[in-house]
C-alpha atoms as a PDB file:
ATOM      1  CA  UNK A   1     101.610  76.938  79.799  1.00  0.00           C
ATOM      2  CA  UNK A   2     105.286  77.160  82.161  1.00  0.00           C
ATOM      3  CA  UNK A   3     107.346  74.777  80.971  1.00  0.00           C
ATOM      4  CA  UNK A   4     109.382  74.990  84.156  1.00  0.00           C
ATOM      5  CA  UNK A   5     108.601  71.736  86.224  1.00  0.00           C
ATOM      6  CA  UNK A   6     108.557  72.829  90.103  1.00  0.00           C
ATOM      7  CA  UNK A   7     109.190  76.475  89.170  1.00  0.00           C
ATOM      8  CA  UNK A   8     109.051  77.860  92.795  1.00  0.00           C
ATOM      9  CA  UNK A   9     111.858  74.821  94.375  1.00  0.00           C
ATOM     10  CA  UNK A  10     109.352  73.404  96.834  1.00  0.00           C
ATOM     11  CA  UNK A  11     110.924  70.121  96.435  1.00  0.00           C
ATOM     12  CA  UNK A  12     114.012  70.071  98.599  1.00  0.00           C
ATOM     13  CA  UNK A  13     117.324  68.525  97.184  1.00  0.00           C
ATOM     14  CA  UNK A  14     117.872  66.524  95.999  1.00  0.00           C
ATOM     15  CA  UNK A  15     115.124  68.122  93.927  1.00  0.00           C
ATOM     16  CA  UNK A  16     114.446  66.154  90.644  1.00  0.00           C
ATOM     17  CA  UNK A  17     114.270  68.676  88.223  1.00  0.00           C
ATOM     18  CA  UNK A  18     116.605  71.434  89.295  1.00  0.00           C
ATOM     19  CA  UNK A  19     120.460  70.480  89.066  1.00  0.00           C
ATOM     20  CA  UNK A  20     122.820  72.283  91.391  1.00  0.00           C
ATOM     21  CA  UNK A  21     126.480  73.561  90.228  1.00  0.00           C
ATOM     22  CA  UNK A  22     129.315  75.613  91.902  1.00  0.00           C
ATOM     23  CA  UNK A  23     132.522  77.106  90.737  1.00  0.00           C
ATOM     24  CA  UNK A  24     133.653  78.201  94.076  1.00  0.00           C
ATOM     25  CA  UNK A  25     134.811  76.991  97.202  1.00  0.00           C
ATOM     26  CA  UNK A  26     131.665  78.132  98.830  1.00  0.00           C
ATOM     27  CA  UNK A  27     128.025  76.771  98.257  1.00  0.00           C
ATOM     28  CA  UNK A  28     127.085  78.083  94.763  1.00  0.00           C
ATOM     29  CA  UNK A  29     123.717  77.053  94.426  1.00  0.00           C
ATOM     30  CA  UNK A  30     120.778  75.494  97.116  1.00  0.00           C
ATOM     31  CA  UNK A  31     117.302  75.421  97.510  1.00  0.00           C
ATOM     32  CA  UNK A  32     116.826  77.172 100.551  1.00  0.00           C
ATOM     33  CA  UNK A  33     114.156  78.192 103.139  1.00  0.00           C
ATOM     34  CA  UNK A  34     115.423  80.958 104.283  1.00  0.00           C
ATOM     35  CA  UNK A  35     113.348  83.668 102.109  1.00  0.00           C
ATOM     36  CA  UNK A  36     110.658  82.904  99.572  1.00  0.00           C
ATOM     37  CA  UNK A  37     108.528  84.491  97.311  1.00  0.00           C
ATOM     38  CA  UNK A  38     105.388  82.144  97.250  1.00  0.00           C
ATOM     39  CA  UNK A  39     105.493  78.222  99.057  1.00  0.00           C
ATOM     40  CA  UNK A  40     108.506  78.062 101.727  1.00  0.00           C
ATOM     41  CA  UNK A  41     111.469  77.452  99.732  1.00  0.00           C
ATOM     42  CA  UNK A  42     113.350  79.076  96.729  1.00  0.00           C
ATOM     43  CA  UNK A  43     116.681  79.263  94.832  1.00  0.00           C
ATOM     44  CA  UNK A  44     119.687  81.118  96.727  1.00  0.00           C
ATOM     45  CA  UNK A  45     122.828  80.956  94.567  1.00  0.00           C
ATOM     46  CA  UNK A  46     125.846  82.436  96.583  1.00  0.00           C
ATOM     47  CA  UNK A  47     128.914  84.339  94.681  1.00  0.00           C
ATOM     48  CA  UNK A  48     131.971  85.876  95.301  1.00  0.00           C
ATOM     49  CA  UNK A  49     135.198  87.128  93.325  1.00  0.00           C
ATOM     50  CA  UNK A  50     136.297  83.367  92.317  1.00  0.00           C
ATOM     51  CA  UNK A  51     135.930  82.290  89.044  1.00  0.00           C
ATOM     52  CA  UNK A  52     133.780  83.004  85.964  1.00  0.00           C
ATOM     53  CA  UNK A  53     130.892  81.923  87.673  1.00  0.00           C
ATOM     54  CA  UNK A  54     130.098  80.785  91.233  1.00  0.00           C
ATOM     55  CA  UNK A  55     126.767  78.925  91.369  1.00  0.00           C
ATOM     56  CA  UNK A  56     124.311  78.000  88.940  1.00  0.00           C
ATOM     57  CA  UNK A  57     120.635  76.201  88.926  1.00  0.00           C
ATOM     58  CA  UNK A  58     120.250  74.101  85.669  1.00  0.00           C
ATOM     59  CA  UNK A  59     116.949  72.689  84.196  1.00  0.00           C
ATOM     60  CA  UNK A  60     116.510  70.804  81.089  1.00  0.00           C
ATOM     61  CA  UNK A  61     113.202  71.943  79.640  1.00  0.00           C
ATOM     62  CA  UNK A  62     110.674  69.927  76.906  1.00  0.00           C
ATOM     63  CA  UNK A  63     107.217  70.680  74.842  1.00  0.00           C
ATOM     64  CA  UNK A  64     109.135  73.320  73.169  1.00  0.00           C
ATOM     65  CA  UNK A  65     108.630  73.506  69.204  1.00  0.00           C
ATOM     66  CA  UNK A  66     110.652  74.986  66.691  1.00  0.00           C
ATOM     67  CA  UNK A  67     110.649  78.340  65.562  1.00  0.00           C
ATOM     68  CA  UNK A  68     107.891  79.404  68.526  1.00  0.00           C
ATOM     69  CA  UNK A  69     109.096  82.684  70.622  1.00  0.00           C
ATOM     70  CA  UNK A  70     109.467  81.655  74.574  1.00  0.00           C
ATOM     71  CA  UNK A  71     109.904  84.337  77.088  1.00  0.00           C
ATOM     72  CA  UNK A  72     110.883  84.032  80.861  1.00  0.00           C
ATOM     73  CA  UNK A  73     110.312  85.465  84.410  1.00  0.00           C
ATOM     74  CA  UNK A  74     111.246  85.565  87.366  1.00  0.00           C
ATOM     75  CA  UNK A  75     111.025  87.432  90.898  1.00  0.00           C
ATOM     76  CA  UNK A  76     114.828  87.845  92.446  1.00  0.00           C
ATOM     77  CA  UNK A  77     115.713  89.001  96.409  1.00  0.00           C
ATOM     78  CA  UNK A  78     118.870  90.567  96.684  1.00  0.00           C
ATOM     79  CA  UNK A  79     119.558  92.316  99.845  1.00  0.00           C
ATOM     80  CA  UNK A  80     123.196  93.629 101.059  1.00  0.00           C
ATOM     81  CA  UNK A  81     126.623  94.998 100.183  1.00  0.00           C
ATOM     82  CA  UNK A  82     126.313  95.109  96.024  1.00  0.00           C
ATOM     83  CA  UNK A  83     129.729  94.479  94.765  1.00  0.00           C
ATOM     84  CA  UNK A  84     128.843  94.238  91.081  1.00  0.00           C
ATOM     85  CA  UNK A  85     127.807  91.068  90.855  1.00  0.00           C
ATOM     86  CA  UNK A  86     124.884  89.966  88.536  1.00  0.00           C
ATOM     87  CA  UNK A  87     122.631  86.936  87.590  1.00  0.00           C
ATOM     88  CA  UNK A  88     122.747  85.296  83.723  1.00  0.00           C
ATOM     89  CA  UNK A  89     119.585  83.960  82.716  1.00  0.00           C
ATOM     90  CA  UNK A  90     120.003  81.753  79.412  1.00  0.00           C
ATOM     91  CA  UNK A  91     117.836  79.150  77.526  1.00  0.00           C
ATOM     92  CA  UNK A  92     119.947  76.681  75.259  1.00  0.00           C
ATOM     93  CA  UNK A  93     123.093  78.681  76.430  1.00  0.00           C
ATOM     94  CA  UNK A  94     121.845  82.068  74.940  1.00  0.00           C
ATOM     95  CA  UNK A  95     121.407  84.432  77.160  1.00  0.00           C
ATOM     96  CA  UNK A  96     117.986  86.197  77.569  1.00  0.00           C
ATOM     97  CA  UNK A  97     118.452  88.497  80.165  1.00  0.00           C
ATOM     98  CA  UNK A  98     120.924  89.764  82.879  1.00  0.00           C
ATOM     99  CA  UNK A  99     119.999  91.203  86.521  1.00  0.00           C
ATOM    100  CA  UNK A 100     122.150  93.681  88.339  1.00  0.00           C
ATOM    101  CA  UNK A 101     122.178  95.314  91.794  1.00  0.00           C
ATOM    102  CA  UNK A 102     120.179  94.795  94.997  1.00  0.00           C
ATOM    103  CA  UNK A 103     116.354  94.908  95.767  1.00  0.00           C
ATOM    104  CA  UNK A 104     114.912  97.753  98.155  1.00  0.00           C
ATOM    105  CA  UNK A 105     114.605  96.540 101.932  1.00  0.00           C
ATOM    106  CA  UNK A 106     110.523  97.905 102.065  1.00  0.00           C
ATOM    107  CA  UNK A 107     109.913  95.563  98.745  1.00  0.00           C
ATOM    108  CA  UNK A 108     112.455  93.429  98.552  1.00  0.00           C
ATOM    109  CA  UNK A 109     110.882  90.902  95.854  1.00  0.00           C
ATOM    110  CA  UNK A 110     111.100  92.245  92.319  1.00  0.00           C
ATOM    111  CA  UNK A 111     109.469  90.778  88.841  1.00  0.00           C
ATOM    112  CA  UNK A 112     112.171  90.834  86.391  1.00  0.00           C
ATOM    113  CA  UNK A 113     111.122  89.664  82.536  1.00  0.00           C
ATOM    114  CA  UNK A 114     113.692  88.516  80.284  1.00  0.00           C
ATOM    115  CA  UNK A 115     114.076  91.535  77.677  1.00  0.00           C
ATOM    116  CA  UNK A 116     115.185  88.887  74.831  1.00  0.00           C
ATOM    117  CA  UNK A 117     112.879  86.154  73.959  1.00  0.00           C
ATOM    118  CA  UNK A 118     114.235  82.382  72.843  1.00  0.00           C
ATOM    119  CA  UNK A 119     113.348  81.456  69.326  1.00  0.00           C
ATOM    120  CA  UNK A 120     113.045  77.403  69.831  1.00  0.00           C
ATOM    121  CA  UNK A 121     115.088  75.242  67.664  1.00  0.00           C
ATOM    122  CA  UNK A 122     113.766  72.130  68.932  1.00  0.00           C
ATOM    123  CA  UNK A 123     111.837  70.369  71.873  1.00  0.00           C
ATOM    124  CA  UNK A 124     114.258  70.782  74.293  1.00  0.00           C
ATOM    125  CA  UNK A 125     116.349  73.701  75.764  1.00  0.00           C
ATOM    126  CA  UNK A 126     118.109  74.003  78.905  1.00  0.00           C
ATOM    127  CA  UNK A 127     116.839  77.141  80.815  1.00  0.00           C
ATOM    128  CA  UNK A 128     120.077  78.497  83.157  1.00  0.00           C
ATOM    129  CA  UNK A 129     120.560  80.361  86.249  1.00  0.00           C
ATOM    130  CA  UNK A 130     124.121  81.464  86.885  1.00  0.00           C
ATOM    131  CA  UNK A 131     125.277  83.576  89.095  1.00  0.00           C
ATOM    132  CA  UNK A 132     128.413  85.947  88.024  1.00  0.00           C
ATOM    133  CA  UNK A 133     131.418  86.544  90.008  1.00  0.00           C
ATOM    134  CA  UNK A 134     131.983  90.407  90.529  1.00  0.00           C
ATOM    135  CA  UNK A 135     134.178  92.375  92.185  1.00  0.00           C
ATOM    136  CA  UNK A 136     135.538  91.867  96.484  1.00  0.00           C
ATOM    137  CA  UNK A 137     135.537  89.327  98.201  1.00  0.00           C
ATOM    138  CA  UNK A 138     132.192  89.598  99.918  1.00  0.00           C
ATOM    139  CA  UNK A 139     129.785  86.585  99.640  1.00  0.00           C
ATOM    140  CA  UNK A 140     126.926  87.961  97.914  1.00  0.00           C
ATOM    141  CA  UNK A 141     122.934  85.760  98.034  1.00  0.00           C
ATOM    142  CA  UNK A 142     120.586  86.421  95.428  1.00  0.00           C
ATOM    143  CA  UNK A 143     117.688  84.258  96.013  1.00  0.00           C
ATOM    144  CA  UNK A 144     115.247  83.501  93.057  1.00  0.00           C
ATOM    145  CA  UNK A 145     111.241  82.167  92.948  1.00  0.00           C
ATOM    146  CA  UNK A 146     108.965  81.699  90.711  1.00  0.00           C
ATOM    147  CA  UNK A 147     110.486  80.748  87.226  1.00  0.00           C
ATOM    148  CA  UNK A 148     108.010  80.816  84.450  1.00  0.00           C
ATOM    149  CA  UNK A 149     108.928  80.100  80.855  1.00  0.00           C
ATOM    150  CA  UNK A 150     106.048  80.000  77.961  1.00  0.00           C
ATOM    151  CA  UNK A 151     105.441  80.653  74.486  1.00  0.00           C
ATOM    152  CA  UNK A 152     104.766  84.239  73.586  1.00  0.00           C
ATOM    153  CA  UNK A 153     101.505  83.892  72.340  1.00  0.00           C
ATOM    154  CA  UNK A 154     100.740  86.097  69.150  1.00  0.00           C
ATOM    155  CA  UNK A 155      96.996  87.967  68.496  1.00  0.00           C
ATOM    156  CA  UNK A 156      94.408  85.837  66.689  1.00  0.00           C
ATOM    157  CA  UNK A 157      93.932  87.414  63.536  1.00  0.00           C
ATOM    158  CA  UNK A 158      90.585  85.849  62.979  1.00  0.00           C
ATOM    159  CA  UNK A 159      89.742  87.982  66.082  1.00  0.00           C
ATOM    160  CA  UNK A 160      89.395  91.504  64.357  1.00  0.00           C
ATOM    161  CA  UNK A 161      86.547  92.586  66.943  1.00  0.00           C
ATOM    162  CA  UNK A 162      88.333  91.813  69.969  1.00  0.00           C
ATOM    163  CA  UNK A 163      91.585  93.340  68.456  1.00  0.00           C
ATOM    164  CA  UNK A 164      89.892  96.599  67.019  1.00  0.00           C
ATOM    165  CA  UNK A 165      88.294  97.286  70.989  1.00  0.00           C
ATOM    166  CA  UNK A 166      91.419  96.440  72.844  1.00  0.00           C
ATOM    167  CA  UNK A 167      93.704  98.858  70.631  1.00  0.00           C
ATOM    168  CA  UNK A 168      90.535 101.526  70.999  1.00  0.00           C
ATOM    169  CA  UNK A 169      90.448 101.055  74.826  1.00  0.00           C
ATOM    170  CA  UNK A 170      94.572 100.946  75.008  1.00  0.00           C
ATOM    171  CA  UNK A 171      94.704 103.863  72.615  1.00  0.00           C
ATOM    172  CA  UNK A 172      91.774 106.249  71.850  1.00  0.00           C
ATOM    173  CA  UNK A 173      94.230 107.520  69.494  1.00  0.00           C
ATOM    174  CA  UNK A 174      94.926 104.633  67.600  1.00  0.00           C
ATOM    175  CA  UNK A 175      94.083 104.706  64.058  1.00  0.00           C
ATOM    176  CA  UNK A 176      93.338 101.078  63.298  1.00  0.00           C
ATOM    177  CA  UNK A 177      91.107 101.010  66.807  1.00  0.00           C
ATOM    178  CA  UNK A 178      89.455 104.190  66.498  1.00  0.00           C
ATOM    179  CA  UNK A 179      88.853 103.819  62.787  1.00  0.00           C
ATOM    180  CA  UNK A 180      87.741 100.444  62.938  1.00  0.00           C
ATOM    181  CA  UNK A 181      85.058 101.066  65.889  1.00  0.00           C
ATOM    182  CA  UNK A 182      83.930 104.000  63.888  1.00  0.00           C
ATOM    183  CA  UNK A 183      83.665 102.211  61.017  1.00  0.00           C
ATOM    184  CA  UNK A 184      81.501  99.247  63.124  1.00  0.00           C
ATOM    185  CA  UNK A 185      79.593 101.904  64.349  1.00  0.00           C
ATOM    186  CA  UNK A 186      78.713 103.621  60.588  1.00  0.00           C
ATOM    187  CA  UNK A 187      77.553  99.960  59.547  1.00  0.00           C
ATOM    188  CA  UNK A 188      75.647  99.652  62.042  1.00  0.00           C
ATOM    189  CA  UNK A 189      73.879 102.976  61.892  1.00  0.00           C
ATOM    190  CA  UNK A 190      73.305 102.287  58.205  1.00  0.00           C
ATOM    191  CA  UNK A 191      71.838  98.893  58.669  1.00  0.00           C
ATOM    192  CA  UNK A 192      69.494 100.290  60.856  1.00  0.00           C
ATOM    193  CA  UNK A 193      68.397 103.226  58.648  1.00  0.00           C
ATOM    194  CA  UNK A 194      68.123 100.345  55.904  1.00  0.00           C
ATOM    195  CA  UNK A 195      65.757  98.382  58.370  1.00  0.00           C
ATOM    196  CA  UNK A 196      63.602 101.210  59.211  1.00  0.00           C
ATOM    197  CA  UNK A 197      63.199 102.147  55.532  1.00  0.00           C
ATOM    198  CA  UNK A 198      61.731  98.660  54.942  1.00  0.00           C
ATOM    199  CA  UNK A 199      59.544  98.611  57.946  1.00  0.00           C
ATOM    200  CA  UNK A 200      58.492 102.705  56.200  1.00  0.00           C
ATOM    201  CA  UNK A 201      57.348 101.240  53.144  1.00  0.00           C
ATOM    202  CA  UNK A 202      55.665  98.200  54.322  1.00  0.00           C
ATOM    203  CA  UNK A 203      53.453 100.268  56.347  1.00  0.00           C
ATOM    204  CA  UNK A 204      52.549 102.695  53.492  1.00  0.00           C
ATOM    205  CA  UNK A 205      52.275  99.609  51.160  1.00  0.00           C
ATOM    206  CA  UNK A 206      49.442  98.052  54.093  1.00  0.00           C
ATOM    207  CA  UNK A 207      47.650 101.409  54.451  1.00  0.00           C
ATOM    208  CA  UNK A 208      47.195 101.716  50.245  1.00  0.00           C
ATOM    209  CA  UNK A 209      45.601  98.796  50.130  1.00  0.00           C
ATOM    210  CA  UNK A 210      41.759  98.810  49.481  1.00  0.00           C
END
């Protein structure tokens, strides 16, 4: 389940959930219409060479419990002069992952996954999008859509079947998959000889009898 309330900004400002915060002299951070991912509106934070950071979204985020694993994702749009600027994304001020450069004209919206997931030490964390003041003086947009964060979800270990099948389709090579199908598969075969036996020897028992 996303935690993120209104994770694509369709609600214009001033948008309930989302806080907006600038360090420079420029507009940091907006919702904005001008490019989108999905719906008609996203995040655009603007940057330049003033400050330690220029713009920032802020969300305070709830439902979380402690010692859970969340991850986040995004998609990002940045399209321009790249001046070595890049975003900081951060839950409960640690930072979880860090996007750099520009996105290619033909595809210009990227998936980017936060490499470092966010152990929870409580029910509430406040997920961060800053944008980071780089070198020139250039005004540089990175627009942002789609924010998901939710708890990593780990196998069911009551689930040994479904595990055993997925690692066997994944990996044909994979020694707990393969060896576990094959060993399903020799239990099987053997409970079917067993059955077959039985079924042999009632019909020779029926045909002794007077």
């Amino acid at each position: 389940m996303n935690l993120v309330q209104d994770p694509s900004f369709e609600i214009p400002e001033p948008n309930p959930y989302w806080v907006m915060e600038t360090d420079c002299v420029i507009q940091g951070a907006s919702i904005t219409t001008a490019k989108f991912y999905t719906g008609i509106r996203s995040l655009r934070i603007n940057s330049r060479n003033t400050g330690p950071t220029c713009g920032r979204a802020r969300q305070t985020l709830s439902g979380l419990i402690a010692g859970r694993s969340y991850r986040c994702s995004l998609w990002w749009n940045a399209q321009g002069f790249h001046t070595g600027k890049t975003a900081n994304i951060a839950l409960a001020g640690q930072q979880i992952g860090i996007i750099t450069g520009i996105t290619p004209v033909v595809n210009p919206w990227q998936l980017f996954v936060c490499p470092t997931l966010y152990i929870a030490t409580g029910p509430i964390a406040d997920l961060t999008i800053n944008q980071i003041a780089g070198s020139g003086s250039v005004i540089f947009s990175r627009y942002f859509d789609d924010v998901i964060v939710d708890e990593l979800q780990a196998p069911d270990d009551a689930d040994l079947d479904s595990l055993a099948g997925r690692a066997a389709v994944s990996d044909p090579s994979s020694v707990v998959g393969a060896g576990a199908v094959e060993n399903r598969v020799s239990a099987s075969m053997s409970s079917l000889a067993v059955q077959v036996s039985l079924r042999s020897l009632a019909a020779r028992a029926l045909m002794k009898k007077p």
